[in-house]
C-alpha atoms as a PDB file:
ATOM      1  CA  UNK A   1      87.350  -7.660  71.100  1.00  0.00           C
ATOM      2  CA  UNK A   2      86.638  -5.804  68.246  1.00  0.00           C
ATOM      3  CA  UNK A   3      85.518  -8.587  66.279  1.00  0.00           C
ATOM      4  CA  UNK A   4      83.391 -10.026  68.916  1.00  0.00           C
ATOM      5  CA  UNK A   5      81.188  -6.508  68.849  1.00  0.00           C
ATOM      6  CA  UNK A   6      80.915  -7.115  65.211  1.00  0.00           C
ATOM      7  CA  UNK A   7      79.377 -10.646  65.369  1.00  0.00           C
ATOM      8  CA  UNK A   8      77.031  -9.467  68.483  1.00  0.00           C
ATOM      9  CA  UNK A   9      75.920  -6.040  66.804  1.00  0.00           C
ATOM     10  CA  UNK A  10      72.957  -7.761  64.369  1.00  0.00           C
ATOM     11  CA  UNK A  11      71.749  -9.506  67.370  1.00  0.00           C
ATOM     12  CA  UNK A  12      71.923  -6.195  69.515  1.00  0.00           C
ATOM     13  CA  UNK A  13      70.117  -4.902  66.568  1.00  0.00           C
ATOM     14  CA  UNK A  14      67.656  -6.978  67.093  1.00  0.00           C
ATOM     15  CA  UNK A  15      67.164  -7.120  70.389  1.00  0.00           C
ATOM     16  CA  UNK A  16      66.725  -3.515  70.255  1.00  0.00           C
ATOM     17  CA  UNK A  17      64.276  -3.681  67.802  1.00  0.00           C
ATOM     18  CA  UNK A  18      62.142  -6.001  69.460  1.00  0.00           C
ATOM     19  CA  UNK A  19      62.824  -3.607  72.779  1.00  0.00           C
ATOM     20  CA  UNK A  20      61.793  -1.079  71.525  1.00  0.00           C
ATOM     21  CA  UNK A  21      58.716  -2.963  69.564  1.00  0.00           C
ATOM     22  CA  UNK A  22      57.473  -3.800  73.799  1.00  0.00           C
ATOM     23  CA  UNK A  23      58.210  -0.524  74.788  1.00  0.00           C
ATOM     24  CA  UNK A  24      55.930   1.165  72.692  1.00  0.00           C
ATOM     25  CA  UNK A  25      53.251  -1.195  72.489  1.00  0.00           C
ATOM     26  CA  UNK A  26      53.411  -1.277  76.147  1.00  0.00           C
ATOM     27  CA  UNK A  27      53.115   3.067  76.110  1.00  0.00           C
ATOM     28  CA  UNK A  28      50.319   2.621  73.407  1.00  0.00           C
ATOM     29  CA  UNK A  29      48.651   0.663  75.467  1.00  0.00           C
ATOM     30  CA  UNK A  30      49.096   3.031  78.586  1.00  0.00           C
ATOM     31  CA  UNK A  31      48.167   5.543  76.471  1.00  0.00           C
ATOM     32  CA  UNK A  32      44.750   4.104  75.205  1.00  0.00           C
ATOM     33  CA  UNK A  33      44.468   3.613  79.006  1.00  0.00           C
ATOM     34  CA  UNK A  34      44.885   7.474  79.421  1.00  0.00           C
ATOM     35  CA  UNK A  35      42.576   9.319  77.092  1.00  0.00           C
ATOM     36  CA  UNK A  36      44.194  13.075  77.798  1.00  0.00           C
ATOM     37  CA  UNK A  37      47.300  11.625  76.317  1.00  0.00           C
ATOM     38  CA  UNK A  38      46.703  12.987  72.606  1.00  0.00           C
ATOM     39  CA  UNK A  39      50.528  13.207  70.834  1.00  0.00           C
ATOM     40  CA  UNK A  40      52.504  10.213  70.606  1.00  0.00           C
ATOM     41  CA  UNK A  41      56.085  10.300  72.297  1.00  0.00           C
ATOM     42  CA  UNK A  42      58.841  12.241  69.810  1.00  0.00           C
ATOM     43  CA  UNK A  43      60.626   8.503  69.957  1.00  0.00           C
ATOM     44  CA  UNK A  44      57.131   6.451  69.122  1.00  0.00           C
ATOM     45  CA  UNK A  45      56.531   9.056  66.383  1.00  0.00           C
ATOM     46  CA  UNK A  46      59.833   9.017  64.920  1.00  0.00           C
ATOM     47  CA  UNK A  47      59.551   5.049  64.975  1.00  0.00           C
ATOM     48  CA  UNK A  48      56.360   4.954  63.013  1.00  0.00           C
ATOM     49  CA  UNK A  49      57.735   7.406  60.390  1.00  0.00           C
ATOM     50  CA  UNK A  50      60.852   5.414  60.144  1.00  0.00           C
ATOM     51  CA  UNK A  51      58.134   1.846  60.205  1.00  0.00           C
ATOM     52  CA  UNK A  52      55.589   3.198  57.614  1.00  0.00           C
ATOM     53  CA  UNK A  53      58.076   3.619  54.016  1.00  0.00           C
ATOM     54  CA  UNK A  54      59.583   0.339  55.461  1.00  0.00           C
ATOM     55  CA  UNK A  55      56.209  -1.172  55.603  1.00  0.00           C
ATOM     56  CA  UNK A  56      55.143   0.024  52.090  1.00  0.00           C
ATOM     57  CA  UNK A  57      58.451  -1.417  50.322  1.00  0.00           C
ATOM     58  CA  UNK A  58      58.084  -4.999  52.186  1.00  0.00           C
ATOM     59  CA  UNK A  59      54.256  -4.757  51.201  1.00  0.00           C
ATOM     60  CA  UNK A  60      54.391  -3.985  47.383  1.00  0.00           C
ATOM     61  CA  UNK A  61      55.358  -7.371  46.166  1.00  0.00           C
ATOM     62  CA  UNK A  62      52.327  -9.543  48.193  1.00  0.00           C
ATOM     63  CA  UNK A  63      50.571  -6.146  47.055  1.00  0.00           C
ATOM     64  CA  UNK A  64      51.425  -6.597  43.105  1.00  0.00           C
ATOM     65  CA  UNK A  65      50.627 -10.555  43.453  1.00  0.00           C
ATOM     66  CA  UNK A  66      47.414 -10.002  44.919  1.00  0.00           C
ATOM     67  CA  UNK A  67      46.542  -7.538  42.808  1.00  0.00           C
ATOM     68  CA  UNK A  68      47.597  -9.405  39.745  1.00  0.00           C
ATOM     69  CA  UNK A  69      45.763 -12.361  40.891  1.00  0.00           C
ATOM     70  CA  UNK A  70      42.710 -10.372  41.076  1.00  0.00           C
ATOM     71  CA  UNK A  71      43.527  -9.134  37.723  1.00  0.00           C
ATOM     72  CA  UNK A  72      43.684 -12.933  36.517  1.00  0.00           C
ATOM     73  CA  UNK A  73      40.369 -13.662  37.988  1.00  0.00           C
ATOM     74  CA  UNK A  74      38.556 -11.183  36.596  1.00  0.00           C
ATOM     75  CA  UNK A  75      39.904 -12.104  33.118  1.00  0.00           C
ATOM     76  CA  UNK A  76      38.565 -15.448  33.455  1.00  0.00           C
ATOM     77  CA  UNK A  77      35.260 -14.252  34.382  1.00  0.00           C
ATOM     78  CA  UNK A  78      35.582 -11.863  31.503  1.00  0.00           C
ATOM     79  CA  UNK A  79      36.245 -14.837  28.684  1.00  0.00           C
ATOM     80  CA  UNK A  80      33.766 -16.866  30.448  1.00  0.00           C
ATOM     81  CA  UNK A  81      31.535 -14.269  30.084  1.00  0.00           C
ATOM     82  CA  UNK A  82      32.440 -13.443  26.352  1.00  0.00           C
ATOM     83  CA  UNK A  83      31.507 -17.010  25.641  1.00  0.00           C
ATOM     84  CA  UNK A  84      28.466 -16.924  27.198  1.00  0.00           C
ATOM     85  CA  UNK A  85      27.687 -13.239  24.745  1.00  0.00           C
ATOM     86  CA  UNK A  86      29.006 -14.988  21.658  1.00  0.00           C
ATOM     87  CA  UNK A  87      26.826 -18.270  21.960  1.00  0.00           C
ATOM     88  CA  UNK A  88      23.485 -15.492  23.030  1.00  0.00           C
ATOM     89  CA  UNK A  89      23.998 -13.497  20.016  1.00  0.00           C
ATOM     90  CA  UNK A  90      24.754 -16.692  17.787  1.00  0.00           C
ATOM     91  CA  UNK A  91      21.489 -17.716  18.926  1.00  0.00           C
ATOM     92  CA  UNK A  92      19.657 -14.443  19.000  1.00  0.00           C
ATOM     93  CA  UNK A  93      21.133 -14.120  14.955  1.00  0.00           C
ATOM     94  CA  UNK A  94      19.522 -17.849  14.312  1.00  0.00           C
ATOM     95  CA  UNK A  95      16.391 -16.777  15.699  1.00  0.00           C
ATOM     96  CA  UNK A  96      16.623 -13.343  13.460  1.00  0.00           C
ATOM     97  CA  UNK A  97      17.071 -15.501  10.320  1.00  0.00           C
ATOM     98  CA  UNK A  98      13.845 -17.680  10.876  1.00  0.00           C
ATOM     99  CA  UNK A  99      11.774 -14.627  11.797  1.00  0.00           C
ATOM    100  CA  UNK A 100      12.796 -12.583   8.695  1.00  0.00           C
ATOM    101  CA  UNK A 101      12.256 -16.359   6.508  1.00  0.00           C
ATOM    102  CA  UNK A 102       8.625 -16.635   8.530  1.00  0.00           C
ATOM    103  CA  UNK A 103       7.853 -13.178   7.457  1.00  0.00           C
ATOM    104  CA  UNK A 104       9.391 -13.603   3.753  1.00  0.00           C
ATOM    105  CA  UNK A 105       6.798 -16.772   3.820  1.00  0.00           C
ATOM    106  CA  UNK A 106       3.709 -15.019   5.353  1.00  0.00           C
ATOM    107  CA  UNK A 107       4.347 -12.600   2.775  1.00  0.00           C
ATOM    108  CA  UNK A 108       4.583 -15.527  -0.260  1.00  0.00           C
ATOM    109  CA  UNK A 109       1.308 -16.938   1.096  1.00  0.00           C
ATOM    110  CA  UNK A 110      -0.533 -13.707   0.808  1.00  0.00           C
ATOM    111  CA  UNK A 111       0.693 -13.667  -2.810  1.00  0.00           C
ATOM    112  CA  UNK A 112      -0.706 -17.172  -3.461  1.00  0.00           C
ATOM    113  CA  UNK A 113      -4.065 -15.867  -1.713  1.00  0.00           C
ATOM    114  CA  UNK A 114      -4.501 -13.127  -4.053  1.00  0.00           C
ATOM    115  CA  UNK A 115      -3.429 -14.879  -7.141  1.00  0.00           C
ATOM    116  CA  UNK A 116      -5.826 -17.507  -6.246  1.00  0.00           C
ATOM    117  CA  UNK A 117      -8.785 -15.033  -6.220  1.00  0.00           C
ATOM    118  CA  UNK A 118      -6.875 -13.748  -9.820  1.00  0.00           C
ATOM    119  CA  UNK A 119      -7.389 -16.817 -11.875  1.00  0.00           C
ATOM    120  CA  UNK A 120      -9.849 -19.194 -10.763  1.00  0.00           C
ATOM    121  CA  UNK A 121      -7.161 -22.218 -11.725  1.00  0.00           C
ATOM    122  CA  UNK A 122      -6.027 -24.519  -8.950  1.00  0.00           C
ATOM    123  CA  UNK A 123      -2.153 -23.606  -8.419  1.00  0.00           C
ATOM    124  CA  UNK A 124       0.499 -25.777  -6.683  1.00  0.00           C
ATOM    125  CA  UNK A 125       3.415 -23.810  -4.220  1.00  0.00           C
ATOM    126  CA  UNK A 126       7.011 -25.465  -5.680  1.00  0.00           C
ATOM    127  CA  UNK A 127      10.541 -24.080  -4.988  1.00  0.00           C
ATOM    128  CA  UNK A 128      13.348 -24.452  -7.536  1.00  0.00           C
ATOM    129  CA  UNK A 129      15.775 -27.035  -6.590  1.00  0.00           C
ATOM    130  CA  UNK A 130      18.210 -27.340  -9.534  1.00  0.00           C
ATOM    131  CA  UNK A 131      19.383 -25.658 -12.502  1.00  0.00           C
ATOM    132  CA  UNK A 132      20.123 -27.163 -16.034  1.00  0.00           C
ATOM    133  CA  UNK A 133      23.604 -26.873 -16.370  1.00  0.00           C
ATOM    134  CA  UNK A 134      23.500 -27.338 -20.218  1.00  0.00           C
ATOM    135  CA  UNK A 135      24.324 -23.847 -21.966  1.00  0.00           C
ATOM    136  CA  UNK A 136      21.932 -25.437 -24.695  1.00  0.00           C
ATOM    137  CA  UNK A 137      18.687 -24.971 -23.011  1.00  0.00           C
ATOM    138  CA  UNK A 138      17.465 -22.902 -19.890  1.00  0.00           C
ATOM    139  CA  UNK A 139      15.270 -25.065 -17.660  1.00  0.00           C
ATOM    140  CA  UNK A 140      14.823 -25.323 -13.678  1.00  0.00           C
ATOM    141  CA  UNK A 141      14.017 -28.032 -11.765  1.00  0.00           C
ATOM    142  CA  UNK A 142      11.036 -27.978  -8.973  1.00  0.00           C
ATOM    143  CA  UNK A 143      10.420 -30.153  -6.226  1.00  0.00           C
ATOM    144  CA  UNK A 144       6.404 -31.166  -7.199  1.00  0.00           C
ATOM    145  CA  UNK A 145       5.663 -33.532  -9.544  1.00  0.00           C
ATOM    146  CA  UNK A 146       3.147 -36.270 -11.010  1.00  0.00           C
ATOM    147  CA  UNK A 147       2.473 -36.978  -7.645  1.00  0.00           C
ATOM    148  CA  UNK A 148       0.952 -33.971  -6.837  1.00  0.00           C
ATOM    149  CA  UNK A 149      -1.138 -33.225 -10.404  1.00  0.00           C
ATOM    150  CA  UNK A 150       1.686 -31.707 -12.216  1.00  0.00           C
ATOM    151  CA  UNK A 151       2.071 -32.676 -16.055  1.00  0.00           C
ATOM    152  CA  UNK A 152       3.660 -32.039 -18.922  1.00  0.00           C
ATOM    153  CA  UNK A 153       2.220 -28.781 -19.959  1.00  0.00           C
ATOM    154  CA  UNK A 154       1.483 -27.265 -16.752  1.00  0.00           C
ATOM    155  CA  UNK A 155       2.312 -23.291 -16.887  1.00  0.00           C
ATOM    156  CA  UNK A 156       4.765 -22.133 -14.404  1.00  0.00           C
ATOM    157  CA  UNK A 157       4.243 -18.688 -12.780  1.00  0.00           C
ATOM    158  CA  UNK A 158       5.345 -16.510  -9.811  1.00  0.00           C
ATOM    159  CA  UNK A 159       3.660 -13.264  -8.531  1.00  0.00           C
ATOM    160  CA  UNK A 160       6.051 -11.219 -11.048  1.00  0.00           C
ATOM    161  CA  UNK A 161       4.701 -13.151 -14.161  1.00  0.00           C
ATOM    162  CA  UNK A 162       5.491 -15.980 -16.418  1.00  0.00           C
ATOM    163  CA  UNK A 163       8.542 -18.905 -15.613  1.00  0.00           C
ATOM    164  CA  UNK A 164       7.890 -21.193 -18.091  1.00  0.00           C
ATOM    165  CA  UNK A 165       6.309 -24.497 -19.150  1.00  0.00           C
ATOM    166  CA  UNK A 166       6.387 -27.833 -17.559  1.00  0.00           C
ATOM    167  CA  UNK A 167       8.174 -30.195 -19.844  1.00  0.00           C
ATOM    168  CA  UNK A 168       9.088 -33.474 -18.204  1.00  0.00           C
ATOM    169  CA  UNK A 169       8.041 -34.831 -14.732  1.00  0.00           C
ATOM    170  CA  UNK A 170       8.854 -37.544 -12.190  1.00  0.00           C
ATOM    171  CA  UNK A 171       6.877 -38.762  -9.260  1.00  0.00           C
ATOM    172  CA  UNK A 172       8.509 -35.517  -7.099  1.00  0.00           C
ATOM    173  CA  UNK A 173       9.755 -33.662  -9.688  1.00  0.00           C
ATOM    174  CA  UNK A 174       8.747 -31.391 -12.591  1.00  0.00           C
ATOM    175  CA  UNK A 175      11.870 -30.181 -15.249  1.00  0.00           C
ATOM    176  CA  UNK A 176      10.432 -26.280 -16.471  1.00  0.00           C
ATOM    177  CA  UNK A 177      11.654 -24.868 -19.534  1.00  0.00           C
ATOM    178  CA  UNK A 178      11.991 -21.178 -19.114  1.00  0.00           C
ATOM    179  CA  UNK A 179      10.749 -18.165 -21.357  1.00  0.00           C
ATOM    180  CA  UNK A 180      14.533 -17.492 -21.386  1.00  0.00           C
ATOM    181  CA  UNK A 181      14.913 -21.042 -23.872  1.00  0.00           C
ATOM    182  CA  UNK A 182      15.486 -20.462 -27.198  1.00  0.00           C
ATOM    183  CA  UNK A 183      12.626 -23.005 -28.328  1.00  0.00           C
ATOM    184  CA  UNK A 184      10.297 -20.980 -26.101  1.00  0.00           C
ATOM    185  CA  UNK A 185       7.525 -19.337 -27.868  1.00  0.00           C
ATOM    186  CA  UNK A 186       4.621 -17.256 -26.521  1.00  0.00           C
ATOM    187  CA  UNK A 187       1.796 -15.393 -28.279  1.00  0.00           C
ATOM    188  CA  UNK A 188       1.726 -12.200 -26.360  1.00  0.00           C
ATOM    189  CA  UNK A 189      -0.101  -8.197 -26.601  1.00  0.00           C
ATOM    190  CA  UNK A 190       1.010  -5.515 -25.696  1.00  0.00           C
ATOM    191  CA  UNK A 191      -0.880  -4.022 -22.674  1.00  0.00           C
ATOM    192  CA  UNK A 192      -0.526  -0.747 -23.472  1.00  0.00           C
ATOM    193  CA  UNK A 193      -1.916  -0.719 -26.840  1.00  0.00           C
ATOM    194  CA  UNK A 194      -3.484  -4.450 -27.483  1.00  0.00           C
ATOM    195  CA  UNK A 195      -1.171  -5.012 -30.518  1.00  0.00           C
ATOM    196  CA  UNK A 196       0.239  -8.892 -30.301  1.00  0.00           C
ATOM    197  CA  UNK A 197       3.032 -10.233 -31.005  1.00  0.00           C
ATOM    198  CA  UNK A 198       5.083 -13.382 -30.287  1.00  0.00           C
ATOM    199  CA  UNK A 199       7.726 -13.152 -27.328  1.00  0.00           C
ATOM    200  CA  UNK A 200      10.410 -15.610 -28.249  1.00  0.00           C
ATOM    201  CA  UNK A 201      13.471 -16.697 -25.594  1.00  0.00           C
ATOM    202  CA  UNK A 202      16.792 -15.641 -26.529  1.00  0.00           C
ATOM    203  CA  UNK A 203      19.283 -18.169 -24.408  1.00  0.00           C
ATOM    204  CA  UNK A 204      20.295 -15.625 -22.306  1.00  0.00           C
ATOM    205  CA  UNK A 205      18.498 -12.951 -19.636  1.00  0.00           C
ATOM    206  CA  UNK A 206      16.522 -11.000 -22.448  1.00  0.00           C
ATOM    207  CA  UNK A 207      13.448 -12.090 -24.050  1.00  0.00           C
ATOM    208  CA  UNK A 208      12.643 -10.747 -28.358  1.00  0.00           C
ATOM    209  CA  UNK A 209       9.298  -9.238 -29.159  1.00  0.00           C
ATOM    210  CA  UNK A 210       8.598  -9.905 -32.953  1.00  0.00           C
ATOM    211  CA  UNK A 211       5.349  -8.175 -34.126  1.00  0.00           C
ATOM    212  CA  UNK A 212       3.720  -7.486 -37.807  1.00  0.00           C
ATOM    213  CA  UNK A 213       1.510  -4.355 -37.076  1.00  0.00           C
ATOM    214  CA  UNK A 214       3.372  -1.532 -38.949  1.00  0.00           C
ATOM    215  CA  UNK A 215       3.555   1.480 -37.398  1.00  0.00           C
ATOM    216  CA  UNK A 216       2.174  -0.054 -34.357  1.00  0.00           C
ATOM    217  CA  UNK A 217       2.768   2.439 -31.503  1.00  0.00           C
ATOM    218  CA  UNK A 218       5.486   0.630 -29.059  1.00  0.00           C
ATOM    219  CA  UNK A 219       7.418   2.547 -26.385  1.00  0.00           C
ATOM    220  CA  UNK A 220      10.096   2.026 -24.084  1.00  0.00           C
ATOM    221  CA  UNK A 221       8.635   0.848 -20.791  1.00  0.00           C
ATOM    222  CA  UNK A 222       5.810  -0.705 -22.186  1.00  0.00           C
ATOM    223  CA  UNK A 223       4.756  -4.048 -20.505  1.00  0.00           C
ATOM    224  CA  UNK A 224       4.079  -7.058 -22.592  1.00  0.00           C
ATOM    225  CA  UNK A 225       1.606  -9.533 -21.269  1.00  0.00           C
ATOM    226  CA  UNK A 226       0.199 -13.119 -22.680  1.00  0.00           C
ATOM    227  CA  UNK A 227      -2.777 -12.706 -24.784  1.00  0.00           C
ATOM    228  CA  UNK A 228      -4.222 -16.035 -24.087  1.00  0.00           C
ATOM    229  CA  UNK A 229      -4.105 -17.552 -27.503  1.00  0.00           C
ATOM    230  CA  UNK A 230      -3.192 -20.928 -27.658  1.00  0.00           C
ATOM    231  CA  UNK A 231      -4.465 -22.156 -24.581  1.00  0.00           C
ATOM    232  CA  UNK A 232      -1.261 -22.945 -22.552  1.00  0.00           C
ATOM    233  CA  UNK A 233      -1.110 -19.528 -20.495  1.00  0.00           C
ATOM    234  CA  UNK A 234      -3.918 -17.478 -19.079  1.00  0.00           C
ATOM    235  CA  UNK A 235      -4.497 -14.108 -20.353  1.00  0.00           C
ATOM    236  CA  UNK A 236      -2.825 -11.366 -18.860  1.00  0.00           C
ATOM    237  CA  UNK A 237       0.547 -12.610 -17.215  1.00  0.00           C
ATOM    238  CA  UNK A 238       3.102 -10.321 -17.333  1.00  0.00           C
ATOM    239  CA  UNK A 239       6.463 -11.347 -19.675  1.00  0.00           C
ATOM    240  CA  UNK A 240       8.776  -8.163 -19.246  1.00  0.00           C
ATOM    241  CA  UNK A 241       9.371  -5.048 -19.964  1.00  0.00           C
ATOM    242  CA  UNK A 242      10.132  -3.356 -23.598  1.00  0.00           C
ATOM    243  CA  UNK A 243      13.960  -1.589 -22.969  1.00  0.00           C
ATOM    244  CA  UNK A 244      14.920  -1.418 -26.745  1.00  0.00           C
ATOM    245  CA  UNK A 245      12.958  -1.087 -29.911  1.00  0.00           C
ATOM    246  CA  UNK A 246      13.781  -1.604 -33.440  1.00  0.00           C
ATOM    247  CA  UNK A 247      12.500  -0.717 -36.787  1.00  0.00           C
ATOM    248  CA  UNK A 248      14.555  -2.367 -39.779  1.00  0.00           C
ATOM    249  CA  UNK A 249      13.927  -0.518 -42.926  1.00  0.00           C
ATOM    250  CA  UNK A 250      11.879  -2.948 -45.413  1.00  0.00           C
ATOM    251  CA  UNK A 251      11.193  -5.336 -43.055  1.00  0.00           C
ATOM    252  CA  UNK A 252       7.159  -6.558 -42.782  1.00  0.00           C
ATOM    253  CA  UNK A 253       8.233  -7.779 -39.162  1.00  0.00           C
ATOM    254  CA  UNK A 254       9.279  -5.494 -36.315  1.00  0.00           C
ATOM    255  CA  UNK A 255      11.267  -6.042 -32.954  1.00  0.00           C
ATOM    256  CA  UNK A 256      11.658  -5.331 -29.308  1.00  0.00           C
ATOM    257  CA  UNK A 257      14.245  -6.473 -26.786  1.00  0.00           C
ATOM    258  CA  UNK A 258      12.225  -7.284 -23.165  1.00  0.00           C
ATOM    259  CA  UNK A 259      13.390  -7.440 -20.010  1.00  0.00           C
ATOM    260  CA  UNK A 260      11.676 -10.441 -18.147  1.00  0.00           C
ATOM    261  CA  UNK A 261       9.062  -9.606 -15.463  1.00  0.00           C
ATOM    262  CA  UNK A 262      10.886 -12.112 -13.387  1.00  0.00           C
ATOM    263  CA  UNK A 263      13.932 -12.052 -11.978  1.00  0.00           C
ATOM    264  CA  UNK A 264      16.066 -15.440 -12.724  1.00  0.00           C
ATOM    265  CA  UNK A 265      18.643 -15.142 -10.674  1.00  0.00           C
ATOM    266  CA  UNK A 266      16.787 -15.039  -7.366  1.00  0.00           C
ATOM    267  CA  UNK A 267      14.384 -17.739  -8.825  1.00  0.00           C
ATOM    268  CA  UNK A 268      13.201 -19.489  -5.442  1.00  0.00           C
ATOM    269  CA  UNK A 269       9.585 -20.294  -5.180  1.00  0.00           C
ATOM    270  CA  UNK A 270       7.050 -20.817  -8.067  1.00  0.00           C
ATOM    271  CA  UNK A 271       3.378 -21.335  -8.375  1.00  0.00           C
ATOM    272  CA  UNK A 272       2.585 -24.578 -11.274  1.00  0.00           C
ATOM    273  CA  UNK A 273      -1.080 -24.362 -12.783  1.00  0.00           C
ATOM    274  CA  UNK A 274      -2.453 -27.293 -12.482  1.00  0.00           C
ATOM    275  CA  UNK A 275      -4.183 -27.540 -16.307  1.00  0.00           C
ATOM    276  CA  UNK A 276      -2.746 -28.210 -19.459  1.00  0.00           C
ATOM    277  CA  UNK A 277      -4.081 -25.931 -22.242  1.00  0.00           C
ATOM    278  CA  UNK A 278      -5.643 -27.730 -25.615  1.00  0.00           C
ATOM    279  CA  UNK A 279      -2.495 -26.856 -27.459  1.00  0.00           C
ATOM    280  CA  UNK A 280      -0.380 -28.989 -24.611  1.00  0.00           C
ATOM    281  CA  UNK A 281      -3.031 -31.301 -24.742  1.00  0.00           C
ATOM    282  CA  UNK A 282      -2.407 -32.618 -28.218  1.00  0.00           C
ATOM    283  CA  UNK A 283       1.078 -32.697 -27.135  1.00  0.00           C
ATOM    284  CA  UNK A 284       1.253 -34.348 -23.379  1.00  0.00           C
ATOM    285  CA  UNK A 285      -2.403 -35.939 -23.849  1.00  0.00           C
ATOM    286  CA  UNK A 286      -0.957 -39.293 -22.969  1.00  0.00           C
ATOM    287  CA  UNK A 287       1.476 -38.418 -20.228  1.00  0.00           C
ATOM    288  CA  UNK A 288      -1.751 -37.852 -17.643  1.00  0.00           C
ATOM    289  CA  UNK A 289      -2.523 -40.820 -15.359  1.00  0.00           C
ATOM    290  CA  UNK A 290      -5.006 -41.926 -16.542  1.00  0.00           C
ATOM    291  CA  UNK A 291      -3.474 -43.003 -19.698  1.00  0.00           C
ATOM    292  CA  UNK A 292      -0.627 -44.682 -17.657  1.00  0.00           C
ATOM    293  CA  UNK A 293      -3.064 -46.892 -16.003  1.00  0.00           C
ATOM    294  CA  UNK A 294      -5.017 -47.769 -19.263  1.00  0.00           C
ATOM    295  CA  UNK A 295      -1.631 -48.572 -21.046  1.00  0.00           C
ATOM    296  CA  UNK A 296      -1.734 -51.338 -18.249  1.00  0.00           C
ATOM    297  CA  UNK A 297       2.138 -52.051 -18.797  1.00  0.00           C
ATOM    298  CA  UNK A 298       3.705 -49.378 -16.090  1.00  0.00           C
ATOM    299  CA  UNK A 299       5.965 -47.637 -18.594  1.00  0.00           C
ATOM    300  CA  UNK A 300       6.191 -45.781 -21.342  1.00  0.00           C
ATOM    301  CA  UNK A 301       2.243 -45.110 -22.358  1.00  0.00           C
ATOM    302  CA  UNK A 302       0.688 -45.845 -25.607  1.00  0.00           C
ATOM    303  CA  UNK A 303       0.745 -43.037 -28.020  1.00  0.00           C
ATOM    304  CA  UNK A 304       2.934 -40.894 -26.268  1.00  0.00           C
ATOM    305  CA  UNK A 305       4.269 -38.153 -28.388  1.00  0.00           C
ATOM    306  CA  UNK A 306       8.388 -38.799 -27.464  1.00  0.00           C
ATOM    307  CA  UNK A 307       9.866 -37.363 -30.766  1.00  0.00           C
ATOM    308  CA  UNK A 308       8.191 -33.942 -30.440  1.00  0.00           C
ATOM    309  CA  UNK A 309      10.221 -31.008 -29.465  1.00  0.00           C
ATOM    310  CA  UNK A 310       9.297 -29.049 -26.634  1.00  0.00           C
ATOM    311  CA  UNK A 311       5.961 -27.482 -26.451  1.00  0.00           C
ATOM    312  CA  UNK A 312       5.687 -24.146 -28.406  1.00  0.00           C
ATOM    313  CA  UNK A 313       2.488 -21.873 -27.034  1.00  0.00           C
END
């Protein structure tokens, strides 16, 4: 008998449960029915304090999964949107870059306006596109050449002051020889106090002053500038800056290291004048296209000067 309680009790249970489930239902329902009632029964409210902790603990774990699968979705949205912000400020950086490049070139075409209205000498906008890798000789590359006017000769420029001289050229491509070059030679002044000199390249990123005027009144900070002599640069282009002096004892010739007006290493965009000085003419006379076509043979030009070194102003 005993044991037969035991397997009924869980269904009693149960029963009861589900008894008592009707029973109050059916008294909640009487009591909606009856709006004086106002207290639930002391059995109804011991039930729901008994239901409610019950209720929570069954709950949390559909609670924690539905909350964690919120938590998921959100994440996705989140590296979705991340995404989306990293491809926006990709392109927002892009568009940066060409602004700043559109105002670095508004800026380089007000510099070829004014130096335009500077020397009345037709000047062609190049950019440097290669370096001589020799450690010989110090020479660019430019992407303008016989095509466009340039020739042998040509002076190379910026807005800072002098590059160098046009040496060799292709149909869409000029090879410069810069002031830096130690077969570079330019007859120079100084601005300050008109006494010339000749600035001479030194192979690396210093240019030498060499003048004869004794006692000639040179400072540090001085700027040297082309005196015009010799026809291959325009008067008044600026070469560099004086940052040393010397004064050798017995010595008929004096010296001054320069810095160069122009800075080398961020060497991008260059101005070539398109003329060629007397000097270069004698030099480069036959490299201009007209010669070509009167050599009638499509190469090499008659009379071209090939075994001269490179042009010395």
């Amino acid at each position: 008998m005993p044991e037969f309680l035991k397997s009924l009790s869980a269904p009693i249970a149960f029963g009861g449960l589900i008894l008592l489930a009707v029973v109050s239902m059916v008294a909640d329902r009487s009591a909606r029915m009856d709006p004086a009632r106002g207290d639930l029964p002391w059995w109804q409210g011991l039930l729901l304090e008994i239901a409610i902790p019950i209720q929570k603990v069954v709950a949390a774990p559909a609670n924690a999964a539905a909350s964690s699968w919120r938590s998921y979705l959100d994440l996705v949205d989140v590296r979705a949107e991340n995404e989306r912000l990293v491809v926006l400020v990709a392109e927002l950086e892009e568009a940066n870059l060409q602004f700043r490049e559109a105002l670095v070139a508004s800026g380089y075409l007000d510099r070829i306006v004014a130096m335009r209205d500077d020397f009345e000498i037709p000047m062609l906008p190049s950019e440097v596109v290669g370096l001589d890798v020799s450690p010989l000789f110090r020479s660019v590359l430019v992407d303008r050449g016989s095509r466009h006017g340039v020739r042998p000769g040509s002076p190379v420029i910026t807005h800072q002051g002098v590059v160098g001289l046009v040496t060799r050229t292709s149909p869409n491509a000029a090879k410069t020889m810069l002031v830096l070059d130690r077969q570079s030679r330019i007859d120079a002044v100084i601005q300050r106090t008109r006494a010339r000199g000749m600035v001479s390249g030194r192979g690396s990123g210093e240019l030498a002053f060499e003048f004869v005027a004794l006692g000639a009144d040179l400072r540090i900070g001085d700027i040297v500038i082309t005196s015009g002599l010799g026809g291959v640069y325009p008067k008044g282009l600026s070469l560099g800056e004086v940052v040393a002096v010397s004064d050798p004892e017995g010595s008929l010739v004096q010296s001054a290291t320069l810095k160069p007006a122009v800075d080398f290493g961020r060497l991008e965009q260059v101005f070539v004048m398109l003329r060629v000085g007397p000097t270069m003419e004698l030099l480069y006379g036959s490299d201009t296209p007209a010669a070509e076509d009167a050599s009638g043979s499509g190469g090499r030009p008659q009379g071209k000067a090939v075994s001269l070194p490179a042009p010395a102003s």
